[in-house]
PDB file of N, CA and C in Angstrom:
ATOM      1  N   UNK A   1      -8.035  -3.891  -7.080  1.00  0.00           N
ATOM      2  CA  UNK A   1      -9.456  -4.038  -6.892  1.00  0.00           C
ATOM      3  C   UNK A   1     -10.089  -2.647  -6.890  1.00  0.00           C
ATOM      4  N   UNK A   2     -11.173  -2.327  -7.629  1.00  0.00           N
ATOM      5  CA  UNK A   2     -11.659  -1.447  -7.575  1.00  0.00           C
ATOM      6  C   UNK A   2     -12.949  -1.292  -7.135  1.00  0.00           C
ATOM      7  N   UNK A   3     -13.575  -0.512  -6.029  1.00  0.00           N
ATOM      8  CA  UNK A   3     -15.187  -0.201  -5.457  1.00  0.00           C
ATOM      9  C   UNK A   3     -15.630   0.547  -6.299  1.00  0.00           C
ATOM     10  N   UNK A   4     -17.313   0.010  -6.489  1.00  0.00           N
ATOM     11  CA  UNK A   4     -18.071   1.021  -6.588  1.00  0.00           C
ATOM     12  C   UNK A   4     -18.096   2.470  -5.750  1.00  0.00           C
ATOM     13  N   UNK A   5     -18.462   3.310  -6.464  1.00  0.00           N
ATOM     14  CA  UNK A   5     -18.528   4.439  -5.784  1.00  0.00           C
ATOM     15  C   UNK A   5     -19.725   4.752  -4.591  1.00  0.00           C
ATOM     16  N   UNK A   6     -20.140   3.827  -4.861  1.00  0.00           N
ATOM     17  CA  UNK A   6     -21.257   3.692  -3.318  1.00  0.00           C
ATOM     18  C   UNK A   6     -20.643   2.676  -1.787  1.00  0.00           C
ATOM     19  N   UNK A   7     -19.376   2.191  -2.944  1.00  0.00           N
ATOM     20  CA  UNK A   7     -19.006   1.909  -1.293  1.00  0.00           C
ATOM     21  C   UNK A   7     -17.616   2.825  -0.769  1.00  0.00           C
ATOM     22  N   UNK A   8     -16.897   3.728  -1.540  1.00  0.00           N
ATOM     23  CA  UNK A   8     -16.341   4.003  -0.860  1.00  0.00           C
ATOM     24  C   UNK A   8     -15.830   5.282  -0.061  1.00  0.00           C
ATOM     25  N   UNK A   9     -17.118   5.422   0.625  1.00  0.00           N
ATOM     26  CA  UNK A   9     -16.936   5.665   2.299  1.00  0.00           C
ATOM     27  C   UNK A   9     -17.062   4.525   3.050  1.00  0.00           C
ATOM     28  N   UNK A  10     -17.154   3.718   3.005  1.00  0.00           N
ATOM     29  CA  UNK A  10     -16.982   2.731   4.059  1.00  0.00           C
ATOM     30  C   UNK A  10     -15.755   1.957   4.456  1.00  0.00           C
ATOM     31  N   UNK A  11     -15.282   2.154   5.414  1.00  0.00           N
ATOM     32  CA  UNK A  11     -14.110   1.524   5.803  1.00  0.00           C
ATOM     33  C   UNK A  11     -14.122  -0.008   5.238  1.00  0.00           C
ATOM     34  N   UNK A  12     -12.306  -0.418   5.469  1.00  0.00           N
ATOM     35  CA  UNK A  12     -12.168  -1.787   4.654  1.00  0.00           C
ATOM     36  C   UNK A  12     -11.140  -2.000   5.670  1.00  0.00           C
ATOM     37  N   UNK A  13     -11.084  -3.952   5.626  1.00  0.00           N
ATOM     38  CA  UNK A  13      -9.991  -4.054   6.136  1.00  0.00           C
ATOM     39  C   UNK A  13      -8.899  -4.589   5.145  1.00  0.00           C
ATOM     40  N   UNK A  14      -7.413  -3.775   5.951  1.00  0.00           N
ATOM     41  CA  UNK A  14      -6.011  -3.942   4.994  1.00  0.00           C
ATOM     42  C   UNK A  14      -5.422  -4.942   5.009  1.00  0.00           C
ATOM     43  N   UNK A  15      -5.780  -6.491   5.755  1.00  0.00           N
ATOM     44  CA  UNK A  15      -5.428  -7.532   5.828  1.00  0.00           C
ATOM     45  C   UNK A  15      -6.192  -8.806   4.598  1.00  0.00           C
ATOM     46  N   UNK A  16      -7.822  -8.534   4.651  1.00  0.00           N
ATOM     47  CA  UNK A  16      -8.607  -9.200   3.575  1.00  0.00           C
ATOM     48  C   UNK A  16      -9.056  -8.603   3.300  1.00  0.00           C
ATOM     49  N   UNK A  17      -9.190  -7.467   2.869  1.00  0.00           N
ATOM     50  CA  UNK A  17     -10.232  -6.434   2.059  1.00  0.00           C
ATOM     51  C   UNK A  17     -11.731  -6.393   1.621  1.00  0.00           C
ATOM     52  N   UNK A  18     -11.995  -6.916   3.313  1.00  0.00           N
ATOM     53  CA  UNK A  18     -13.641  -7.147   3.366  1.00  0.00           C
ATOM     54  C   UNK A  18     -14.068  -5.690   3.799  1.00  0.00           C
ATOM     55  N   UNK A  19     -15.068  -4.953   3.060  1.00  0.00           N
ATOM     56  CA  UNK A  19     -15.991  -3.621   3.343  1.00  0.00           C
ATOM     57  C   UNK A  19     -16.337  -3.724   4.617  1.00  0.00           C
ATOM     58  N   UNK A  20     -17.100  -2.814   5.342  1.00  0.00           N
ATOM     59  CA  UNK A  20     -17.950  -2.877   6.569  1.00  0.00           C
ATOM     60  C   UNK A  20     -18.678  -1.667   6.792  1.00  0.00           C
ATOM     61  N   UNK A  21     -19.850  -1.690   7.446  1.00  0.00           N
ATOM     62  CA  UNK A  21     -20.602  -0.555   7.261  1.00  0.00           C
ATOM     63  C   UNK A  21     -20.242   0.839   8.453  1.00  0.00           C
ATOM     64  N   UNK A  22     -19.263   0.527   9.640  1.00  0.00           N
ATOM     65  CA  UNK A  22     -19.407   1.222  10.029  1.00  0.00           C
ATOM     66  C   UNK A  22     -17.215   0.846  10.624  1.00  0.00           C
ATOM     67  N   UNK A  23     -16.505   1.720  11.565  1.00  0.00           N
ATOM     68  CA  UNK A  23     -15.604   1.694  12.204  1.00  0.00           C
ATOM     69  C   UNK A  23     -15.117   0.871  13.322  1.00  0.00           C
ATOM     70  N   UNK A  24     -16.394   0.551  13.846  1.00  0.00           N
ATOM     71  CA  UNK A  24     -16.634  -0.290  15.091  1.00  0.00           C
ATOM     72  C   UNK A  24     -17.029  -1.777  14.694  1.00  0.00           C
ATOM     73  N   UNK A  25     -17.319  -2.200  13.477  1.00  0.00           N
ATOM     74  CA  UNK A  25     -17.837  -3.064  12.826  1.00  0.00           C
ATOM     75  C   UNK A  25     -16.291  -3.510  12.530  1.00  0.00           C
ATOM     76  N   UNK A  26     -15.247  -2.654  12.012  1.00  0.00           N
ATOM     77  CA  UNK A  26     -14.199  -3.499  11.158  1.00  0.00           C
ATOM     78  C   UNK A  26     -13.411  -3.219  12.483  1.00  0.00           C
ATOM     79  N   UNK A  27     -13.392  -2.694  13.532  1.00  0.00           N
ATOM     80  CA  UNK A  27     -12.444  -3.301  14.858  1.00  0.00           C
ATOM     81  C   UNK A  27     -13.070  -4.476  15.424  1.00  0.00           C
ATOM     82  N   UNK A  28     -14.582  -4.423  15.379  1.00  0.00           N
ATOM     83  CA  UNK A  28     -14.424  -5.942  15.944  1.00  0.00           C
ATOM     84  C   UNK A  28     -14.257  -7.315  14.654  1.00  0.00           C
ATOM     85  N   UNK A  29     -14.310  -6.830  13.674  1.00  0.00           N
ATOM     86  CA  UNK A  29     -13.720  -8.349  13.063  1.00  0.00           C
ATOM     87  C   UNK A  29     -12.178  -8.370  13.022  1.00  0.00           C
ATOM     88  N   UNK A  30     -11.501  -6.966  13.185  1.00  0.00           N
ATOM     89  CA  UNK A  30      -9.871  -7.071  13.072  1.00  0.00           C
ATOM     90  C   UNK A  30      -9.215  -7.852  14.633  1.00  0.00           C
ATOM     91  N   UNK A  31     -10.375  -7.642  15.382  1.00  0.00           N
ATOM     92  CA  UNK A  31      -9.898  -8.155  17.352  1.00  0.00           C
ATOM     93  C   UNK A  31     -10.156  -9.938  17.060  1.00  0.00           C
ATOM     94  N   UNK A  32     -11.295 -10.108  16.160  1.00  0.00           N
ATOM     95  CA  UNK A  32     -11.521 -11.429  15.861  1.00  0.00           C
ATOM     96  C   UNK A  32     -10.788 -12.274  15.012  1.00  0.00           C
ATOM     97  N   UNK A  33     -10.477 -11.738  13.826  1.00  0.00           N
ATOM     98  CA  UNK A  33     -10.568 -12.564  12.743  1.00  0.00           C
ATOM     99  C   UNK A  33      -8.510 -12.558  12.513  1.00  0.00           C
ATOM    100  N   UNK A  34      -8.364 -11.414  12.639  1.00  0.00           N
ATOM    101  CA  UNK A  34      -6.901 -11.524  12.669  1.00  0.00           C
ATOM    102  C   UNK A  34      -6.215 -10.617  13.947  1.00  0.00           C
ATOM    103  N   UNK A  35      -6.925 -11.711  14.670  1.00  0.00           N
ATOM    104  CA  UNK A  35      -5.951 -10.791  16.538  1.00  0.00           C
ATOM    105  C   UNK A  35      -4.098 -11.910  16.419  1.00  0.00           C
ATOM    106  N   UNK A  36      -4.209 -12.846  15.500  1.00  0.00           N
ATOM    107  CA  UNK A  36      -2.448 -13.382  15.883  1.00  0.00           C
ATOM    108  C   UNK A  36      -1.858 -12.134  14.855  1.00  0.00           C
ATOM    109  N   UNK A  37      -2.605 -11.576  13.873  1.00  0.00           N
ATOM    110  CA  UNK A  37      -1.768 -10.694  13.083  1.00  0.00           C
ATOM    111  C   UNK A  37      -1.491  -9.553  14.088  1.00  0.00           C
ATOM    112  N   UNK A  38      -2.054  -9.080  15.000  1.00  0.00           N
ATOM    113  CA  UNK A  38      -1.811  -8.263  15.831  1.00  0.00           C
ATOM    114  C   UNK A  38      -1.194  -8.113  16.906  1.00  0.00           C
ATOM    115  N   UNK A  39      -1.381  -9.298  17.392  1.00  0.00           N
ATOM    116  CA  UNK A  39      -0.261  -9.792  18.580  1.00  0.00           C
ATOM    117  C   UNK A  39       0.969 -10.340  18.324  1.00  0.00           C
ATOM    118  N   UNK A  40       1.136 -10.765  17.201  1.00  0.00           N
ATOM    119  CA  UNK A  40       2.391 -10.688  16.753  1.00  0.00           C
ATOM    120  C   UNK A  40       3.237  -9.389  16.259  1.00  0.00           C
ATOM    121  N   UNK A  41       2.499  -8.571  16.039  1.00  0.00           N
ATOM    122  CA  UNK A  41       3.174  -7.277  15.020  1.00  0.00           C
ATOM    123  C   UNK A  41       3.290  -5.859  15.969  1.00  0.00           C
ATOM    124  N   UNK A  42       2.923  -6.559  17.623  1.00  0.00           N
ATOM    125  CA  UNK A  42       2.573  -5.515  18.308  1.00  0.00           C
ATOM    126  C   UNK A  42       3.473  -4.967  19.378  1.00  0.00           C
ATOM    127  N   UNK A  43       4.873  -5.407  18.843  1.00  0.00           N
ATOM    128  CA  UNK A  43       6.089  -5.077  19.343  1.00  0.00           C
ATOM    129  C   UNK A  43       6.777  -3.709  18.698  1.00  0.00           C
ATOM    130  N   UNK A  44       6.189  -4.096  17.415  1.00  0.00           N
ATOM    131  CA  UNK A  44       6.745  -3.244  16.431  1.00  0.00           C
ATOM    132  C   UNK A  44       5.758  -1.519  16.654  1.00  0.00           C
ATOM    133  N   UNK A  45       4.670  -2.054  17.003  1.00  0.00           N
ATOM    134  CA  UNK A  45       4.450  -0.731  17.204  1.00  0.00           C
ATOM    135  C   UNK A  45       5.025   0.367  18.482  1.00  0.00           C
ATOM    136  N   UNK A  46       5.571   0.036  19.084  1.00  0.00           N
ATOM    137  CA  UNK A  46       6.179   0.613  20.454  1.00  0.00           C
ATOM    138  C   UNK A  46       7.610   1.271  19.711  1.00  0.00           C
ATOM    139  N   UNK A  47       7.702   2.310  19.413  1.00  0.00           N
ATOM    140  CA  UNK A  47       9.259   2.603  18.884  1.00  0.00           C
ATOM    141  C   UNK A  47       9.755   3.743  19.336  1.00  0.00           C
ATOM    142  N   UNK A  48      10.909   3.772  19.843  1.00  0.00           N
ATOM    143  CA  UNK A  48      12.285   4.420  20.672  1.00  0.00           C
ATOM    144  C   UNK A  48      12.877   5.209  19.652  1.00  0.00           C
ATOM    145  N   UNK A  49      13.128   6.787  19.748  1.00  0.00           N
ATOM    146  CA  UNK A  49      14.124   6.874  18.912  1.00  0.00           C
ATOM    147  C   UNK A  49      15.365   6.375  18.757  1.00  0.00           C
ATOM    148  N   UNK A  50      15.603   6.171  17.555  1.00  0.00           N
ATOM    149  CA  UNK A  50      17.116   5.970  17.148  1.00  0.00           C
ATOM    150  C   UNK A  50      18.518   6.381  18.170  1.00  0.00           C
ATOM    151  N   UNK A  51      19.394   6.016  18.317  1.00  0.00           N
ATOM    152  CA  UNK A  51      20.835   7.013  18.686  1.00  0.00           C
ATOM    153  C   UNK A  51      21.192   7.978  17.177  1.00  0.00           C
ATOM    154  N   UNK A  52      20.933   9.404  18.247  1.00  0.00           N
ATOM    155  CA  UNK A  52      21.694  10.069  16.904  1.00  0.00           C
ATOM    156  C   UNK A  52      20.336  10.877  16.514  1.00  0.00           C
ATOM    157  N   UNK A  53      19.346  10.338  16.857  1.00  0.00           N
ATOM    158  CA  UNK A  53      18.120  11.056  16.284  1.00  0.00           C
ATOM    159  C   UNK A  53      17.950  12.531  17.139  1.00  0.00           C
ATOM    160  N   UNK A  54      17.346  13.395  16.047  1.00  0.00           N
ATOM    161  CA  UNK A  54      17.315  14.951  16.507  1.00  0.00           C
ATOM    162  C   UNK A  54      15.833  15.059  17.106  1.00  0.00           C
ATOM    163  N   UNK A  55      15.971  16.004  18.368  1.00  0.00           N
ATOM    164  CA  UNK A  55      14.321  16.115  18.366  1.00  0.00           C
ATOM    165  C   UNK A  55      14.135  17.771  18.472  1.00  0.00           C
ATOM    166  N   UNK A  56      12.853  18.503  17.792  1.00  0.00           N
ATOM    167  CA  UNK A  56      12.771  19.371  17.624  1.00  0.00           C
ATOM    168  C   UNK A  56      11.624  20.256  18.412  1.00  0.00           C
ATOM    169  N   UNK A  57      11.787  21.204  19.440  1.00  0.00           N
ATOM    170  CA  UNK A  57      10.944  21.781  19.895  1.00  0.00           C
ATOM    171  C   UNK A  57      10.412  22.658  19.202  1.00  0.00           C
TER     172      UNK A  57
END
């Protein structure tokens, strides 16, 4: 899909790729419209390193 160049600065969402005019506009339709996509997937965001993983000061 390709935007016009007048829309893109405006944020989109990566689930239905509806535009929105502002940041606060596409968090509240992402809290609305797909909050099971989020509460389901929101385990995955919490992550532990590995065993074995290096950490670097």
């Amino acid at each position: 899909m390709v935007l016009p160049l007048v829309d893109e600065n405006k944020p989109k969402c990566y689930l239905c790729h509806e535009g929105f005019e502002d940041i606060e506009k596409l968090r509240i339709h992402q809290n609305a419209s797909h909050k099971d996509y989020f509460d389901k997937n929101e385990k995955q965001t919490k992550r532990e390193p590995a065993p074995g993983d290096v950490t670097v000061f």
